[in-house]
Protein backbone atom coordinates (compact mmCIF):
# COMPACT_ATOMS: atom_id res chain seq x y z
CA UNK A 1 34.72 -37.13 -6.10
CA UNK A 2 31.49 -36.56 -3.62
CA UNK A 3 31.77 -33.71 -1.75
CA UNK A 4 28.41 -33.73 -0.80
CA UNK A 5 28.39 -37.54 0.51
CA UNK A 6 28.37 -36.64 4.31
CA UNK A 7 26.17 -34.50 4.24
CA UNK A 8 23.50 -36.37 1.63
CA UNK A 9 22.87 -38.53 5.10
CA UNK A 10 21.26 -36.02 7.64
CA UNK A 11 19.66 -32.98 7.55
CA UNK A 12 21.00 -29.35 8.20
CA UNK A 13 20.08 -27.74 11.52
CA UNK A 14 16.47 -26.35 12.62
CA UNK A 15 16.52 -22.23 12.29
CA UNK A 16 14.30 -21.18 14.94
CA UNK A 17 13.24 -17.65 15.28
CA UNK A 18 11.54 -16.41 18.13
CA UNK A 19 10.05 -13.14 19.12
CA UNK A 20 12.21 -10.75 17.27
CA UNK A 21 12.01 -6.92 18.11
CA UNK A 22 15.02 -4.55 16.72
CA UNK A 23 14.58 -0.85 16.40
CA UNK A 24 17.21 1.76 15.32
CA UNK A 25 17.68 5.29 15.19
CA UNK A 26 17.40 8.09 12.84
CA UNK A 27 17.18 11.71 12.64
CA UNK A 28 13.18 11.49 12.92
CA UNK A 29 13.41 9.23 15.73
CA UNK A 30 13.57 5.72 16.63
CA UNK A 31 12.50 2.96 13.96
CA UNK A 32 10.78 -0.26 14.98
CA UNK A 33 12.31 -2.15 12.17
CA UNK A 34 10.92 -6.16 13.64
CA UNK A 35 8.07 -6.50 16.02
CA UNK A 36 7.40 -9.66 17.53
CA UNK A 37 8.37 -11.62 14.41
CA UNK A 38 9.02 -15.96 14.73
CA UNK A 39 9.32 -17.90 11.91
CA UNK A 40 10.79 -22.10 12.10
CA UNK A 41 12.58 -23.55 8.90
CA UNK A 42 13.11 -27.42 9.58
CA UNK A 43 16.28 -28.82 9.65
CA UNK A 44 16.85 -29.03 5.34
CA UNK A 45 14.43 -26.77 4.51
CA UNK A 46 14.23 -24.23 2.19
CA UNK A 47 12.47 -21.01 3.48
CA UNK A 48 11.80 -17.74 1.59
CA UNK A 49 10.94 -14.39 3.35
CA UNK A 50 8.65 -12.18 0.98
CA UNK A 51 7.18 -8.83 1.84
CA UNK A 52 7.18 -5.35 0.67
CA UNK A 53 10.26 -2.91 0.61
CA UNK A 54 11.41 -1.63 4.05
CA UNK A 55 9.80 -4.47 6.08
CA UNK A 56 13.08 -6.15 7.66
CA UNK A 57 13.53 -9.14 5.64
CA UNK A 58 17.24 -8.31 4.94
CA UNK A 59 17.51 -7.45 8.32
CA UNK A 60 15.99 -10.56 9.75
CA UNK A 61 18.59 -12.18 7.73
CA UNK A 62 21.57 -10.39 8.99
CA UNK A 63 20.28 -11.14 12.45
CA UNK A 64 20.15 -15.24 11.76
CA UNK A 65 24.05 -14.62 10.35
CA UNK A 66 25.24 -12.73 13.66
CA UNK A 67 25.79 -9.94 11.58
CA UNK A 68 23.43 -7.70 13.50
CA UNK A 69 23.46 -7.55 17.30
CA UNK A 70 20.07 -9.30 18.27
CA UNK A 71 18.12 -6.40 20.95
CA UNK A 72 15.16 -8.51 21.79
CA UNK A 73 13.50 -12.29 21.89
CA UNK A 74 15.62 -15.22 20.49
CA UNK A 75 17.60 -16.72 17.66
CA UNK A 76 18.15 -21.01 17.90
CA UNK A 77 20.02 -22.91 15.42
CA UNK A 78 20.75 -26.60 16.09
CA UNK A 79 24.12 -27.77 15.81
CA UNK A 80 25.59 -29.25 12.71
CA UNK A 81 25.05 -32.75 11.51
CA UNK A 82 28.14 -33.66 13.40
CA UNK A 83 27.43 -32.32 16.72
CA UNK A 84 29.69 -28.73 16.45
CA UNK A 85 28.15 -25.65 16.01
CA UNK A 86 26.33 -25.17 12.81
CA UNK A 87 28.24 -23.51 10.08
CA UNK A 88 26.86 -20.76 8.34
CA UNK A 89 27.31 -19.22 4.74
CA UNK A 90 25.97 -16.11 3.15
CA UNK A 91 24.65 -15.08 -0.31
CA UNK A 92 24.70 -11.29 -0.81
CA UNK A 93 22.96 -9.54 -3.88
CA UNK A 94 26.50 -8.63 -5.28
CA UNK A 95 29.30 -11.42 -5.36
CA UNK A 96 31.94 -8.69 -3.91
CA UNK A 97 34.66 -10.96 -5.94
CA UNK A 98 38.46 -10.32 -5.91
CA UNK A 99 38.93 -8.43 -9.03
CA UNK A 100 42.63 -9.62 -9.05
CA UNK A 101 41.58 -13.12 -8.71
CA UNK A 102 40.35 -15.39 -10.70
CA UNK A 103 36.99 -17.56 -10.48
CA UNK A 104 39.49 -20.37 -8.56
CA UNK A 105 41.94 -18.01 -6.84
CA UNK A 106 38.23 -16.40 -5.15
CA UNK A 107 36.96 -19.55 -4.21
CA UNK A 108 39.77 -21.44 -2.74
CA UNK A 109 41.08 -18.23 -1.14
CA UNK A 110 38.13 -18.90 1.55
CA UNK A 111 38.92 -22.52 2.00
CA UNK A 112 42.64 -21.61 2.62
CA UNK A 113 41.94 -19.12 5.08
CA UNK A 114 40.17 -22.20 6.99
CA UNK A 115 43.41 -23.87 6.78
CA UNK A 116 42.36 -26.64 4.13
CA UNK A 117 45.41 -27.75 2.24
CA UNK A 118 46.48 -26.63 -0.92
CA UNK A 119 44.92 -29.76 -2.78
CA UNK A 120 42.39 -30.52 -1.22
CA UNK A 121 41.08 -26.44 -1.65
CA UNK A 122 41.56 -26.83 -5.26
CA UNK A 123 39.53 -29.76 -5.76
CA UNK A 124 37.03 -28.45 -3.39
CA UNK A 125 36.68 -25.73 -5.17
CA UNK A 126 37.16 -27.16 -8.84
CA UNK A 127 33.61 -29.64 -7.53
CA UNK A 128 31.47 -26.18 -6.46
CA UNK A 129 32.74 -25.16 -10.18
CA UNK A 130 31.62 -27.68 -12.05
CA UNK A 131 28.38 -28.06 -10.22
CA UNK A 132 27.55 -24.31 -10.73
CA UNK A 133 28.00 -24.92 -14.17
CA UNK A 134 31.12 -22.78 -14.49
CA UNK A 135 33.24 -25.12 -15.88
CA UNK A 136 36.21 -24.07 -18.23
CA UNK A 137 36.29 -20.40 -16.61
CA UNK A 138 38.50 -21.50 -13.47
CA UNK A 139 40.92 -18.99 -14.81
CA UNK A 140 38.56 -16.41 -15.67
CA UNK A 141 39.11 -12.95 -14.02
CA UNK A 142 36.02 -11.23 -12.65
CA UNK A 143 35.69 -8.83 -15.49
CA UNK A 144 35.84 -11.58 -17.42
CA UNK A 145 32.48 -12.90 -16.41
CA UNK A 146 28.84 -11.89 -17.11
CA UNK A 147 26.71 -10.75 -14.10
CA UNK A 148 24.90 -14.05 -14.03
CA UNK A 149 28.17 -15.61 -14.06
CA UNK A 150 30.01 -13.90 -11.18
CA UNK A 151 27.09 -14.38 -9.16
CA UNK A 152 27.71 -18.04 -9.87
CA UNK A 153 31.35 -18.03 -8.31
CA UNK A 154 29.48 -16.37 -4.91
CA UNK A 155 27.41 -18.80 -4.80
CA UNK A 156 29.89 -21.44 -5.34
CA UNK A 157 32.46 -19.93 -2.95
CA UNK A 158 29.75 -20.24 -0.21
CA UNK A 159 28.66 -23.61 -1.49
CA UNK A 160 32.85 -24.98 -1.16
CA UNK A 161 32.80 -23.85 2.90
CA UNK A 162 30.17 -27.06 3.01
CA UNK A 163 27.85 -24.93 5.21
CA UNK A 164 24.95 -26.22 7.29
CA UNK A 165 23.27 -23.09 7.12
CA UNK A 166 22.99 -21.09 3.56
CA UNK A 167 21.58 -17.64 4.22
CA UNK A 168 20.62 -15.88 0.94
CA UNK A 169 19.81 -12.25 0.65
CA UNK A 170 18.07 -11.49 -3.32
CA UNK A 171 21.16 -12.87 -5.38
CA UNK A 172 19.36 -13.07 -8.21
CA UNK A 173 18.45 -9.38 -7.83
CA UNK A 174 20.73 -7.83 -10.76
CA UNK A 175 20.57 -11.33 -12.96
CA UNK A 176 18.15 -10.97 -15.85
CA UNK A 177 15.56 -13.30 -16.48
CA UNK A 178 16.74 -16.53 -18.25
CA UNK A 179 19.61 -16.37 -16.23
CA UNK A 180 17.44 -15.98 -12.91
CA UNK A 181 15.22 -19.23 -13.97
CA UNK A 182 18.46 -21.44 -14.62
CA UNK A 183 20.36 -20.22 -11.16
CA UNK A 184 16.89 -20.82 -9.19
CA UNK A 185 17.09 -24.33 -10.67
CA UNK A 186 20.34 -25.06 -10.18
CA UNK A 187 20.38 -23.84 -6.30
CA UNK A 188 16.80 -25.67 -5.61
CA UNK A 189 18.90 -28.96 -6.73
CA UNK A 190 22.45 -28.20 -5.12
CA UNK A 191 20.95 -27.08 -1.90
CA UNK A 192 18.53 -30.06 -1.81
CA UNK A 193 21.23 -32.87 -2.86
CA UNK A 194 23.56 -31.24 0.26
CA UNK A 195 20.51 -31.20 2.20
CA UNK A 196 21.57 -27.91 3.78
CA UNK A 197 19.25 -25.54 5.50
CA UNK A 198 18.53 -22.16 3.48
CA UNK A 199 17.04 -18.89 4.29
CA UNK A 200 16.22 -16.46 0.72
CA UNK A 201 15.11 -13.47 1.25
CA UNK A 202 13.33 -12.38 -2.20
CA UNK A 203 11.09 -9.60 -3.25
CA UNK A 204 9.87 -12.00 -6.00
CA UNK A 205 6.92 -13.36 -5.17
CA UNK A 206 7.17 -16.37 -8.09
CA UNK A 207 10.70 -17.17 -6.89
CA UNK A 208 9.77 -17.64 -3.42
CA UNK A 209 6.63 -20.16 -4.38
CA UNK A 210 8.85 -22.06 -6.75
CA UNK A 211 11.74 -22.35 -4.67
CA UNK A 212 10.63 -22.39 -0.74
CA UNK A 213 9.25 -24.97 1.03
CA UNK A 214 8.48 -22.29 3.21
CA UNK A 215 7.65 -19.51 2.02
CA UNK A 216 6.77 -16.69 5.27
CA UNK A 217 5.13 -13.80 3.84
CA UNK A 218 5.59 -10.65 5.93
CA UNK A 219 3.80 -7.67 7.28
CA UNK A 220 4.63 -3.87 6.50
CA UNK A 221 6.84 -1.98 9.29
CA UNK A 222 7.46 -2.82 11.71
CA UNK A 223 8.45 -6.33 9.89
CA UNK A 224 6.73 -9.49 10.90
CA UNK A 225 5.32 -12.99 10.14
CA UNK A 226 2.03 -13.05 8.70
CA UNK A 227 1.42 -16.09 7.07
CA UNK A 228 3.16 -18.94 6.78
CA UNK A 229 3.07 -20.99 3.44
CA UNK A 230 4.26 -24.20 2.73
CA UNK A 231 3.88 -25.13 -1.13
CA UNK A 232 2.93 -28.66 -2.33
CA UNK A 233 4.88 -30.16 -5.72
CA UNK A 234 2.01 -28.87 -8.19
CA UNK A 235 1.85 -25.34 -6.33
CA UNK A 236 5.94 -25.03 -7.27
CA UNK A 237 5.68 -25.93 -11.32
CA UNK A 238 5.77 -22.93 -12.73
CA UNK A 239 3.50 -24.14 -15.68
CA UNK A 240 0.41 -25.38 -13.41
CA UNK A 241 -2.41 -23.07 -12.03
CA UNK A 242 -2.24 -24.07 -9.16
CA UNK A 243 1.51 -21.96 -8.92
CA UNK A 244 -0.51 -19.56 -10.88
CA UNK A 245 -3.30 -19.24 -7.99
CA UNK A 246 -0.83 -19.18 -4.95
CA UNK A 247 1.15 -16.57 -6.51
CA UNK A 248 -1.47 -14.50 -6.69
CA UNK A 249 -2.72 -15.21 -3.71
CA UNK A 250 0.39 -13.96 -2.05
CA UNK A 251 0.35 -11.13 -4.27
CA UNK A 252 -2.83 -10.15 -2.33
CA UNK A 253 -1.23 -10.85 0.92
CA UNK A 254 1.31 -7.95 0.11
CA UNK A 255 -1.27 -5.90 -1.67
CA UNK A 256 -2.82 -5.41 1.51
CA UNK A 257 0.24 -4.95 3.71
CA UNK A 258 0.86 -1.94 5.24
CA UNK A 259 3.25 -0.07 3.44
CA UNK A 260 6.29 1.59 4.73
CA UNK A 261 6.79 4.87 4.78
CA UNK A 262 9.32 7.76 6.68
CA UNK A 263 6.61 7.38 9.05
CA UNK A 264 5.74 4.03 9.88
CA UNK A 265 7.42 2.47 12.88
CA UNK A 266 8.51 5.56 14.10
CA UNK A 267 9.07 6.02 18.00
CA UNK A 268 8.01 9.16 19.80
């Protein structure tokens, strides 16, 4: 069975940002969080947001997912491959599974909810499974599961809603190494197969250059676009020097970024 067959044949949706401002308040006074910050990730693209602690990336994300009332400048994404309006998925650090569920029960419990059938839900999500390389712990409960494997089923639940749009905020945070290398290979494949648009937001500078075809590298606060990056095939093999020299080359990017403080960005 292809679940991906549709959507192997056109491209997710353009993200475009544009202008982005957002400030918030705090007992020391307003925060400019986002100042004039755009950024484009072409429709099937893969873009990573890099940049030091406290400079908005998560934020920007939560924007893009409607999570976050938008204040100031604009937010486009085209509409899905079929016309409709693009549907969009998100990746948190933490799975947040169903503890009383198992690694099916969480993933089909979000396809039911969209009123997919009982069958057809189960061999959705027995496909997102398999392709996470989770087969033969369909029945596993949470607790069950290793922390590289749970964050497996949250990827894989967002992966069986067939999104156009996969917004990922550091999932590989908490996973340790070996486990981070094989999940950042796996999702570079899924997500280019399905053709989907992704934003990752990452404070790993290596995972951004090895997975983004985009990779926007951003400013202290108040958060914003400062260079945009867009990695050729030797630049993304971990083993070459040329991913050796961009790496490090972005290192110095955020060397030299202002760095937030309980100060910075604050509004008399």
């Amino acid at each position: 069975m292809d679940m991906s067959s549709t959507r192997a044949q056109e491209p997710g949706p353009e993200i475009r940002v544009r202008d982005i401002e957002l400030k918030y308040p705090t007992r020391h006074g307003m925060v400019q969080a986002l100042a004039a910050c755009s950024l484009t990730i072409p429709g099937g693209g893969f873009g990573c947001l890099v940049g030091p602690s406290g400079c908005g990336k998560s934020t920007l994300l939560d924007l893009v997912a409607g999570l976050v009332p938008l204040q100031s400048g604009r937010i486009e994404i085209d509409p899905g491959p079929s016309g409709t309006p693009a549907r969009l998925a998100v990746v948190f650090q933490r799975p947040a599974l169903f503890a009383w569920k198992t690694v099916l029960g969480n993933i089909t419990f979000g396809l039911r909810a969209r009123k997919l059938g009982r069958a057809e839900a189960l061999a959705r999500a027995s496909h997102y499974i398999d392709l996470v390389g989770l087969g033969g712990f369909s029945g596993a409960y949470p607790h069950e599961l290793s922390g590289g494997m749970a964050q497996r089923v949250g990827i894989a639940r967002a992966l069986a809603l067939q999104p156009d749009v996969l917004l990922m905020d550091e999932p590989f945070a908490a996973v340790d190494a070996q486990t981070r290398a094989v999940l950042q290979q796996e999702l570079r494949r899924i997500t280019a197969d399905a053709r989907m648009t992704v934003l990752f937001v990452t404070h790993d500078v290596g995972e951004a250059v090895y997975l983004g075809d985009s990779v926007f590298v951003m400013s202290g606060r108040p958060g914003s676009v400062r260079r945009h990056i867009q990695p050729d095939a030797a630049q993304r093999d971990r083993s070459s020097d040329a991913f050796a020299q961009l790496t490090a080359e972005v290192f110095d990017l955020l060397a030299h970024a202002p760095s937030p403080d309980s100060s910075k960005g604050v509004l008399s």
